[in-house]
N, C-alpha and C. Protein backbone atom coordinates (compact mmCIF):
# COMPACT_ATOMS: atom_id res chain seq x y z
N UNK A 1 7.75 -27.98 -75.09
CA UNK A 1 6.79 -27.19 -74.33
C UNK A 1 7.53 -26.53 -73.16
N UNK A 2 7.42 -25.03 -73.07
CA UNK A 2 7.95 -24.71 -71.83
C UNK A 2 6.48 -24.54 -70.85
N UNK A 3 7.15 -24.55 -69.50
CA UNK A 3 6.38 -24.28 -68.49
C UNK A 3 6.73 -23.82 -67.37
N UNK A 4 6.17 -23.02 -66.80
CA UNK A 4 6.48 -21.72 -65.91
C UNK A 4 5.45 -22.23 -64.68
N UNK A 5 6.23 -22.20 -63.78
CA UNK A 5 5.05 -21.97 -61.91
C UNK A 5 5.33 -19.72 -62.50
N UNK A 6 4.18 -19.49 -62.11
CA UNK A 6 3.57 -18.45 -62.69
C UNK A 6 3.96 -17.79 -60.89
N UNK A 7 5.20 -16.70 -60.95
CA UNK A 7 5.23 -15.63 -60.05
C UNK A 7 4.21 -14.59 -59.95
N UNK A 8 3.27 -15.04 -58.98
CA UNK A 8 1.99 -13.66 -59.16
C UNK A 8 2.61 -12.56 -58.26
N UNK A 9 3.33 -12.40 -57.51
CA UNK A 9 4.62 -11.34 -56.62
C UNK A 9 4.77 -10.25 -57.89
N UNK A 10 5.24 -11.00 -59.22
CA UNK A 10 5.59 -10.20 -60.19
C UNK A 10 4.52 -9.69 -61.00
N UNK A 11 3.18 -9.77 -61.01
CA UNK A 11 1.73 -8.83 -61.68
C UNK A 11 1.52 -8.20 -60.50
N UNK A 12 1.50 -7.71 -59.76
CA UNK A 12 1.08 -6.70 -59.09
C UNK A 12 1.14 -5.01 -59.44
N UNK A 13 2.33 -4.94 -60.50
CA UNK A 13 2.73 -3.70 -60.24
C UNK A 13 2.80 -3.48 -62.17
N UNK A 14 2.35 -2.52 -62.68
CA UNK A 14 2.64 -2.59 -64.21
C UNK A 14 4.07 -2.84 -64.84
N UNK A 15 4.86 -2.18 -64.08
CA UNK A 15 6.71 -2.29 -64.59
C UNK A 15 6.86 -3.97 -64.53
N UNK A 16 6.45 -4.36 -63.51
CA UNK A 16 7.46 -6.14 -63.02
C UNK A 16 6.62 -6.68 -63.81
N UNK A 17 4.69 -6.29 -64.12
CA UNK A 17 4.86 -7.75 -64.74
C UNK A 17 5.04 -7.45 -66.36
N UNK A 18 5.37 -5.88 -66.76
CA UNK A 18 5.92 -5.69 -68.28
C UNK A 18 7.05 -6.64 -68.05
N UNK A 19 7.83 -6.53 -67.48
CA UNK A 19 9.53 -7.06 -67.32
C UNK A 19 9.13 -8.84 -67.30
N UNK A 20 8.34 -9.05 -66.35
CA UNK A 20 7.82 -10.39 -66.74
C UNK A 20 7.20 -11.22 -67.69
N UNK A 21 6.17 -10.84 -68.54
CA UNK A 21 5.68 -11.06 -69.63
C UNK A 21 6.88 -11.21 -70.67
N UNK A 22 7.74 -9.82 -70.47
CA UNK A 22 8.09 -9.91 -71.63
C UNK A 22 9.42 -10.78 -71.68
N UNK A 23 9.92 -11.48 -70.19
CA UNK A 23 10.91 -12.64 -69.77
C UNK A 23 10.39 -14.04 -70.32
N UNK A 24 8.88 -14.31 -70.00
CA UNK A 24 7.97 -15.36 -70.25
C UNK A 24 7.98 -15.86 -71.52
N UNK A 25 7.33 -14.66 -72.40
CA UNK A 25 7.02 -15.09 -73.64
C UNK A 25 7.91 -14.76 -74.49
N UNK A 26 8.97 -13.92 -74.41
CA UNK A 26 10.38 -13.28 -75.27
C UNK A 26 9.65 -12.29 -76.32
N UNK A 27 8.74 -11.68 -75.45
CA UNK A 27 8.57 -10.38 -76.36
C UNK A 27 9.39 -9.77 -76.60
N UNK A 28 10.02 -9.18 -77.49
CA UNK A 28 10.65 -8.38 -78.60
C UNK A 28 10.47 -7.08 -78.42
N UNK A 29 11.65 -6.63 -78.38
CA UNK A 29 11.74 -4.58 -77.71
C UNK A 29 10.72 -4.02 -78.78
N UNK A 30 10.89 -5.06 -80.11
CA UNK A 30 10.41 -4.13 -81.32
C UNK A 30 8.53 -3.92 -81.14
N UNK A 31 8.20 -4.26 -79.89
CA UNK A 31 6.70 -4.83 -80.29
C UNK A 31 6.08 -3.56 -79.34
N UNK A 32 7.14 -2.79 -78.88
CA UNK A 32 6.53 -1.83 -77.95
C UNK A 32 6.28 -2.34 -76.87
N UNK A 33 5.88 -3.36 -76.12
CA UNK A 33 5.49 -3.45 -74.82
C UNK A 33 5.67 -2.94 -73.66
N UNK A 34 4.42 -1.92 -73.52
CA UNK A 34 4.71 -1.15 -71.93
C UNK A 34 3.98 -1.64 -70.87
N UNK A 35 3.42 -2.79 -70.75
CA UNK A 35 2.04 -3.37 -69.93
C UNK A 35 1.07 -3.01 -70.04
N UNK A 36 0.47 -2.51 -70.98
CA UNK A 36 -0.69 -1.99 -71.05
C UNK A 36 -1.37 -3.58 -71.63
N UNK A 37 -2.27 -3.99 -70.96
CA UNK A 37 -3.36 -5.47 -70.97
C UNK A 37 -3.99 -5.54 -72.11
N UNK A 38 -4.30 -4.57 -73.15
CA UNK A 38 -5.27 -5.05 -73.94
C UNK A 38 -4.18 -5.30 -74.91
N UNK A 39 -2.60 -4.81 -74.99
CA UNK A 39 -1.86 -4.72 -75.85
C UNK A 39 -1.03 -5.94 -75.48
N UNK A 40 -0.93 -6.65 -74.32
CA UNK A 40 -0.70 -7.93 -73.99
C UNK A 40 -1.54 -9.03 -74.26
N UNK A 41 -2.93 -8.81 -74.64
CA UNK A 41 -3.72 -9.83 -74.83
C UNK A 41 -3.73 -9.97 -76.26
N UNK A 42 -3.36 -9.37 -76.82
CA UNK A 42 -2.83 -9.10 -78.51
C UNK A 42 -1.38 -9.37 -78.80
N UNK A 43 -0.56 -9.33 -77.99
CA UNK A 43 1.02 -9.99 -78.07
C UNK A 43 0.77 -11.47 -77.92
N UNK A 44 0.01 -11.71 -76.77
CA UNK A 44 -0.65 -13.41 -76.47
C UNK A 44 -1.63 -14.06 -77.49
N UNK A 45 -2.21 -13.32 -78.78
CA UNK A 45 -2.71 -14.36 -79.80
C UNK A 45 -1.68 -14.61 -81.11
N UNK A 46 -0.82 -14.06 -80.70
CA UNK A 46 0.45 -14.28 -81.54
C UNK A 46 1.28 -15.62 -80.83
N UNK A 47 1.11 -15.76 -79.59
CA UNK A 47 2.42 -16.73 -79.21
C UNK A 47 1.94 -18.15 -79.90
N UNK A 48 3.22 -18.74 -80.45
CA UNK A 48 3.20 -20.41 -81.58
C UNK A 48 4.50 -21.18 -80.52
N UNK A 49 4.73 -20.58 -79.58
CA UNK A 49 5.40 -21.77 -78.68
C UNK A 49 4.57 -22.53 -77.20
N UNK A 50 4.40 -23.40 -76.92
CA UNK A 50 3.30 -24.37 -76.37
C UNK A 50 3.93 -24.09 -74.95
N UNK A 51 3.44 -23.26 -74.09
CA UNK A 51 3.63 -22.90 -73.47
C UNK A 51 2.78 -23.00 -72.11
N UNK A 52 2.88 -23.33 -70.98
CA UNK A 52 1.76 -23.75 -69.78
C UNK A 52 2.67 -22.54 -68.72
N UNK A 53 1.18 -22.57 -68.21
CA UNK A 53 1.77 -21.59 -67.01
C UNK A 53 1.06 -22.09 -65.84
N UNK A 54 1.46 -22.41 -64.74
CA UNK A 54 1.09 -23.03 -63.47
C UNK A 54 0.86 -22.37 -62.16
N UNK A 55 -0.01 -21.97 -61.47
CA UNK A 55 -0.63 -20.65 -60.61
C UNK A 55 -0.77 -21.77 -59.26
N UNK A 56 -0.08 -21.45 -58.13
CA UNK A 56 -0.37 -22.07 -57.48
C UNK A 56 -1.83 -21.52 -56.22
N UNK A 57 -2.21 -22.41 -55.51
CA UNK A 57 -3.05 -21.25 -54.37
C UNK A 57 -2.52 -20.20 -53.97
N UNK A 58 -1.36 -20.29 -53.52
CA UNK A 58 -0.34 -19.00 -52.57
C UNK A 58 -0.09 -17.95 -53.42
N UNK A 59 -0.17 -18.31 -55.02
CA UNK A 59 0.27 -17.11 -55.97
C UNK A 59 -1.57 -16.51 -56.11
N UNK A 60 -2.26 -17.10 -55.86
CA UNK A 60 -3.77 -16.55 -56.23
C UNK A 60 -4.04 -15.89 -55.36
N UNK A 61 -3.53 -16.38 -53.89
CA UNK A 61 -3.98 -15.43 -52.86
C UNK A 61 -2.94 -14.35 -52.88
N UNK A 62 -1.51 -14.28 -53.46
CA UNK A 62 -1.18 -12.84 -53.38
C UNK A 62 -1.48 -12.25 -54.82
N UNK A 63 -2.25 -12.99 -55.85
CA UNK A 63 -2.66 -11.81 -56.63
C UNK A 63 -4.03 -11.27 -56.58
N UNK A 64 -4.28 -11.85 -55.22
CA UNK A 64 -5.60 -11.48 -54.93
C UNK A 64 -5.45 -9.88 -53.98
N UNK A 65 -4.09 -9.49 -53.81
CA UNK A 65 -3.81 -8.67 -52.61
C UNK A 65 -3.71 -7.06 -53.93
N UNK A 66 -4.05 -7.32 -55.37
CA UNK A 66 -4.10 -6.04 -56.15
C UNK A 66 -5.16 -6.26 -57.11
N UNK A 67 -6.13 -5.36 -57.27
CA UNK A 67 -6.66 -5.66 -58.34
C UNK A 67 -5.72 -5.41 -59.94
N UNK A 68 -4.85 -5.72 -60.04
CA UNK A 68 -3.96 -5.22 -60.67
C UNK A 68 -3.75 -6.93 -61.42
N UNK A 69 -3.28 -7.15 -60.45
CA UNK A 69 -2.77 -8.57 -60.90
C UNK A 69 -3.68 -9.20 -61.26
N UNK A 70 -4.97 -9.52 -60.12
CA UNK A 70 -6.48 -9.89 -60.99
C UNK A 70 -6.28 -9.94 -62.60
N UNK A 71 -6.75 -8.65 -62.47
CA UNK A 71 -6.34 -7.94 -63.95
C UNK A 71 -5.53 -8.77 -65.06
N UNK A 72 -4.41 -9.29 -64.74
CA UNK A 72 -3.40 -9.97 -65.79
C UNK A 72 -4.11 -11.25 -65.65
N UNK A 73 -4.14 -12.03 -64.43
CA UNK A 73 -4.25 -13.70 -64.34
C UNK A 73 -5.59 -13.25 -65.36
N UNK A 74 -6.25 -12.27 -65.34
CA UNK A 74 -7.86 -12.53 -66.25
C UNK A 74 -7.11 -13.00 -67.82
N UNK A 75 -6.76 -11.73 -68.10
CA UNK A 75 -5.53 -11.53 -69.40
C UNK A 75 -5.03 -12.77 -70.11
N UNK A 76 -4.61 -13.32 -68.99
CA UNK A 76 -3.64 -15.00 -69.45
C UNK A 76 -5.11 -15.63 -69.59
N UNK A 77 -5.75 -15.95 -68.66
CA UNK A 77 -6.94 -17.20 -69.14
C UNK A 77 -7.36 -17.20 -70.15
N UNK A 78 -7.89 -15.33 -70.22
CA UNK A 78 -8.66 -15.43 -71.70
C UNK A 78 -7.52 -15.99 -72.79
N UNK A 79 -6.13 -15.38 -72.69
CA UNK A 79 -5.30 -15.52 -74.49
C UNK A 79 -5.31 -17.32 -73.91
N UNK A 80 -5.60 -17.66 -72.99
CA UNK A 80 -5.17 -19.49 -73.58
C UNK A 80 -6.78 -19.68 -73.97
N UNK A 81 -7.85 -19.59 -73.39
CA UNK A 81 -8.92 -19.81 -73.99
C UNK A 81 -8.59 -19.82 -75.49
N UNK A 82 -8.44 -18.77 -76.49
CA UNK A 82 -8.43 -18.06 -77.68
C UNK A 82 -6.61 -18.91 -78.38
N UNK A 83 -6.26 -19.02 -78.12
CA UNK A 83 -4.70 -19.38 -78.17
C UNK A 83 -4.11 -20.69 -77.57
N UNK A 84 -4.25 -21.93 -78.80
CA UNK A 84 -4.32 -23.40 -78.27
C UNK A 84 -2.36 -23.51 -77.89
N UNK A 85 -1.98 -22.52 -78.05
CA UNK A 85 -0.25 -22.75 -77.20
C UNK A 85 -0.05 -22.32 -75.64
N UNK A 86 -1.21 -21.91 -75.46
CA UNK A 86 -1.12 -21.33 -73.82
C UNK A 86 -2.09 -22.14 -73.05
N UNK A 87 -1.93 -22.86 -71.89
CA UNK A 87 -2.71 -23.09 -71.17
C UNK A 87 -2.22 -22.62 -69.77
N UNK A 88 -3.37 -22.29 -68.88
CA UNK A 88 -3.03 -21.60 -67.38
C UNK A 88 -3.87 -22.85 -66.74
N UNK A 89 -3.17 -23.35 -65.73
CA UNK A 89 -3.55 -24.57 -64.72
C UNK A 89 -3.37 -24.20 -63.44
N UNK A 90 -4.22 -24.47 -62.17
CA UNK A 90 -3.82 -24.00 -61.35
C UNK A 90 -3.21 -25.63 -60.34
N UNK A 91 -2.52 -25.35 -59.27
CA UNK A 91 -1.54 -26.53 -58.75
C UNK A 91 -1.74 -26.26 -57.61
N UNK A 92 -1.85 -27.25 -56.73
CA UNK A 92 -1.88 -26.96 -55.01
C UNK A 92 -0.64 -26.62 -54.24
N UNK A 93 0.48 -26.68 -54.82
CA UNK A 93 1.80 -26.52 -54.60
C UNK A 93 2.46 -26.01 -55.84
């Protein structure tokens, strides 16, 4: 199982968190990924590696500083809802 403390610094902006996602999950040049969310939430019912991602308060309150990032942390909850290899947890530290 990998697991990631989840950089929300890096969803703010469409480029960092394409570059991020696609660091995270090892999306593949071949899959097209330009950050576009609905095409990430469709790369994310594909992922088969067990994967956790960990959001702390301090990362919620700066992805609270774009609706942008909003935007993704929504993205991730739903593909682990739908997708038993992803879970998003949040951590006080």
């Amino acid at each position: 199982m990998k697991k990631i403390m989840l950089d929300c610094s890096r969803l703010k902006e469409r480029d960092s968190m394409r570059d991020y996602m696609t660091e995270i999950f090892c999306i593949a040049d071949e899959a097209g990924f330009t950050g576009n969310l609905d095409h990430l939430n469709d790369l994310l019912s594909e992922v088969t590696l067990d994967i956790t991602l960990c959001v702390s308060f301090d990362g919620l309150e700066k992805a609270a500083e774009t609706s942008f990032s909003w935007k993704v942390l929504r993205v991730l909850i739903l593909a682990a809802r739908e997708n038993p290899h992803i879970t998003v947890t949040v951590k006080s530290k």
